[in-house]
C-alpha atoms as a PDB file:
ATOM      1  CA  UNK A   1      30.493   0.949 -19.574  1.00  0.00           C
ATOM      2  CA  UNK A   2      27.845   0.151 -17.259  1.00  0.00           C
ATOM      3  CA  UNK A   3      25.487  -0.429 -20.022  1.00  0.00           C
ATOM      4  CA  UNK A   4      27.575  -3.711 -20.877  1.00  0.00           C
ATOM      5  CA  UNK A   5      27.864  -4.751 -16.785  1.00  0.00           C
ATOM      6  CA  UNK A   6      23.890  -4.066 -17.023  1.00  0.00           C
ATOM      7  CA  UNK A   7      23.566  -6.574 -20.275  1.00  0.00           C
ATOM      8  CA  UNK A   8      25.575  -9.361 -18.693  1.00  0.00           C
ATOM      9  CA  UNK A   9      24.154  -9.092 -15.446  1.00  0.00           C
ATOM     10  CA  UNK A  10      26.769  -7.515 -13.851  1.00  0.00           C
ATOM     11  CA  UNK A  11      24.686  -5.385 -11.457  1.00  0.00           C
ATOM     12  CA  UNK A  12      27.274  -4.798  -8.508  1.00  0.00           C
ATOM     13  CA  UNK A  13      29.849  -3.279 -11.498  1.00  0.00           C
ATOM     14  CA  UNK A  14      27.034  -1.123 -13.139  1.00  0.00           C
ATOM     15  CA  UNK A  15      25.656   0.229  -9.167  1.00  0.00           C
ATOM     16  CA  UNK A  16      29.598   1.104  -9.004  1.00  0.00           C
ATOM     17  CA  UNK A  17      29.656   3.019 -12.134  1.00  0.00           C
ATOM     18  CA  UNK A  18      26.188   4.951 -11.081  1.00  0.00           C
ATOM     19  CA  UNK A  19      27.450   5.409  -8.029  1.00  0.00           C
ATOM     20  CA  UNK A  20      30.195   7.297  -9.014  1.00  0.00           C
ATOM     21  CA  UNK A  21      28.735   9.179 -11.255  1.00  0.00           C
ATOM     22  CA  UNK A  22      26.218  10.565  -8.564  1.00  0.00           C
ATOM     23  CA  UNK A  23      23.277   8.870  -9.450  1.00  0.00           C
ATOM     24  CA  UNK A  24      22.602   6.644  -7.404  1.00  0.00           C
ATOM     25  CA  UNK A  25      19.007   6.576  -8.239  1.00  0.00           C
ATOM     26  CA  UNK A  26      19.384   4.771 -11.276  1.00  0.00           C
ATOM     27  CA  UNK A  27      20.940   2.222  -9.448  1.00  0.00           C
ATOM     28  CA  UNK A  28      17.916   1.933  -7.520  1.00  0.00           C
ATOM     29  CA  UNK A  29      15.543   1.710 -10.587  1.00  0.00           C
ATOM     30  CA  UNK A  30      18.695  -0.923 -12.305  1.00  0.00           C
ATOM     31  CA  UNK A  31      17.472  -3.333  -9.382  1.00  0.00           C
ATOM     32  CA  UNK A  32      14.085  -2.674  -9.081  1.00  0.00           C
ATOM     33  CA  UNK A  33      13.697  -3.219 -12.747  1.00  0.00           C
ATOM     34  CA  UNK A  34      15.176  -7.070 -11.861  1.00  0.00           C
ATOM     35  CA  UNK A  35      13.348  -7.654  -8.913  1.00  0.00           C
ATOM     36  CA  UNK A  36      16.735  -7.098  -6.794  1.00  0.00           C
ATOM     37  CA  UNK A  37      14.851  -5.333  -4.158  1.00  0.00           C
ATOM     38  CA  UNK A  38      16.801  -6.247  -1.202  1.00  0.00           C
ATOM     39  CA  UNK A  39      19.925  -4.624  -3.274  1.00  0.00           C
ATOM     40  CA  UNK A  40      17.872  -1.181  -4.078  1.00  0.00           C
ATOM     41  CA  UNK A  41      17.197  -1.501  -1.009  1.00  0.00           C
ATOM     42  CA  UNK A  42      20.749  -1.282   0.063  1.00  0.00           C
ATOM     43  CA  UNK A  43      21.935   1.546  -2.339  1.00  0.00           C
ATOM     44  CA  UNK A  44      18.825   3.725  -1.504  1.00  0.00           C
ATOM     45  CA  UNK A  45      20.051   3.753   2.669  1.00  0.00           C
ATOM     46  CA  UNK A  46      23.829   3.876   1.396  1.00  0.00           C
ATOM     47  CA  UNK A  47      23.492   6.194  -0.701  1.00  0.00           C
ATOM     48  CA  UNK A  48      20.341   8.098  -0.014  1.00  0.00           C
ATOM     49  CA  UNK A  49      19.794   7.772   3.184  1.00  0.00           C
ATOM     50  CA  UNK A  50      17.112   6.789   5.694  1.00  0.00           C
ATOM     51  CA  UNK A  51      14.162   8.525   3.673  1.00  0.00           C
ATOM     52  CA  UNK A  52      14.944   6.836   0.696  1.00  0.00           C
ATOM     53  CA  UNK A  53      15.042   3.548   1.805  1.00  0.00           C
ATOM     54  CA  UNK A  54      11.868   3.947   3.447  1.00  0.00           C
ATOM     55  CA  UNK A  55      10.491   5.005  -0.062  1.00  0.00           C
ATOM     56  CA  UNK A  56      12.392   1.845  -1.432  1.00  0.00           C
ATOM     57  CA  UNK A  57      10.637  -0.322   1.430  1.00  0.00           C
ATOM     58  CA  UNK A  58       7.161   1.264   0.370  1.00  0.00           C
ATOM     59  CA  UNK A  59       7.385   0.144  -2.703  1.00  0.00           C
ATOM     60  CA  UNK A  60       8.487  -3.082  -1.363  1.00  0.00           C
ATOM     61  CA  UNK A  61       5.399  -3.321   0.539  1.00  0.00           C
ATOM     62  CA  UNK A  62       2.952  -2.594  -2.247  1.00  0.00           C
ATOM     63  CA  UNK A  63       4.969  -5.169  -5.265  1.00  0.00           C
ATOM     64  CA  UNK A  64       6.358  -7.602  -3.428  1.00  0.00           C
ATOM     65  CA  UNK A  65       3.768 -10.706  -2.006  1.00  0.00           C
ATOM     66  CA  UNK A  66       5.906 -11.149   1.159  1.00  0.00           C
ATOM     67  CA  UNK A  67       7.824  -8.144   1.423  1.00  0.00           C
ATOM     68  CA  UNK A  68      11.054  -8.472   4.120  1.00  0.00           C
ATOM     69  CA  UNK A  69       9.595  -7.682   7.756  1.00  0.00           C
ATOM     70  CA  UNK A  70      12.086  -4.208   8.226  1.00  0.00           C
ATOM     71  CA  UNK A  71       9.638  -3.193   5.587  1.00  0.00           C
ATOM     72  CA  UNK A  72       6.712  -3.119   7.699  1.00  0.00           C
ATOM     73  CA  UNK A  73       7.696  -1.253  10.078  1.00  0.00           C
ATOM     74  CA  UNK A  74       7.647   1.626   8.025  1.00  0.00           C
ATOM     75  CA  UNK A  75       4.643   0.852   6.510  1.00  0.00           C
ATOM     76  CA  UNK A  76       1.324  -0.752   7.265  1.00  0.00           C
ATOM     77  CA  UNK A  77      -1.076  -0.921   4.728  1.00  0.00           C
ATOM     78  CA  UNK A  78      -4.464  -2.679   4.917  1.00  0.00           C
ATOM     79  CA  UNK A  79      -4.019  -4.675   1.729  1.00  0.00           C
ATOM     80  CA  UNK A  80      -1.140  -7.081   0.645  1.00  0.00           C
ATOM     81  CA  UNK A  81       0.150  -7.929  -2.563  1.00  0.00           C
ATOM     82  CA  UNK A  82       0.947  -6.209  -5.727  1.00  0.00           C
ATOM     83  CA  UNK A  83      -2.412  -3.633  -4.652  1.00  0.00           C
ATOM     84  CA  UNK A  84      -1.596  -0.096  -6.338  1.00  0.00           C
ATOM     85  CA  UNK A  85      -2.639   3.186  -3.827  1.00  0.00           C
ATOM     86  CA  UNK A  86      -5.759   4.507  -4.584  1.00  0.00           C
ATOM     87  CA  UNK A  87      -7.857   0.746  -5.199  1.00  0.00           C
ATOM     88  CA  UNK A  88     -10.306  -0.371  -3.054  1.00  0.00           C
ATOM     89  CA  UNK A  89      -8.713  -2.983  -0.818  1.00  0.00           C
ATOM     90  CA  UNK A  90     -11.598  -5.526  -0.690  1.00  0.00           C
END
């Protein structure tokens, strides 16, 4: 079922169908995989609550060039852009 919402884009049905099922997670991964981080985002506070969204907005931080500002306030890092941990930042 949400297999076929997945392959026609239908990302809200196949987060419902997830949801339900209790796992939420892959929800998160669905729309990180498509660059929906805003909705990951979303599901991970909804669903997870307020520690995983702040490991949602982490990840935000380190893939995304201009990550949302809430984002930031969990994290500041002294590097931008798509920067893994662990590199040197210069």
């Amino acid at each position: 079922m949400f297999l076929n919402a997945i392959k026609e884009g239908n990302y809200r049905s196949a987060e419902q169908h997830y949801v339900e099922a209790g796992d939420w997670k892959s929800a998160v991964h669905m729309y990180r995989g498509v660059d929906l981080w805003e909705d990951a985002h979303r599901v991970a506070q909804t669903q997870g609550g307020p520690n995983a969204a702040k490991q949602v907005s982490f990840y935000m931080v380190i893939f995304l060039k201009d990550p949302p500002k809430h984002c930031h306030k969990f994290y500041r890092l002294p590097f931008s852009g798509q920067k893994h941990l662990g590199e040197n930042p210069e």
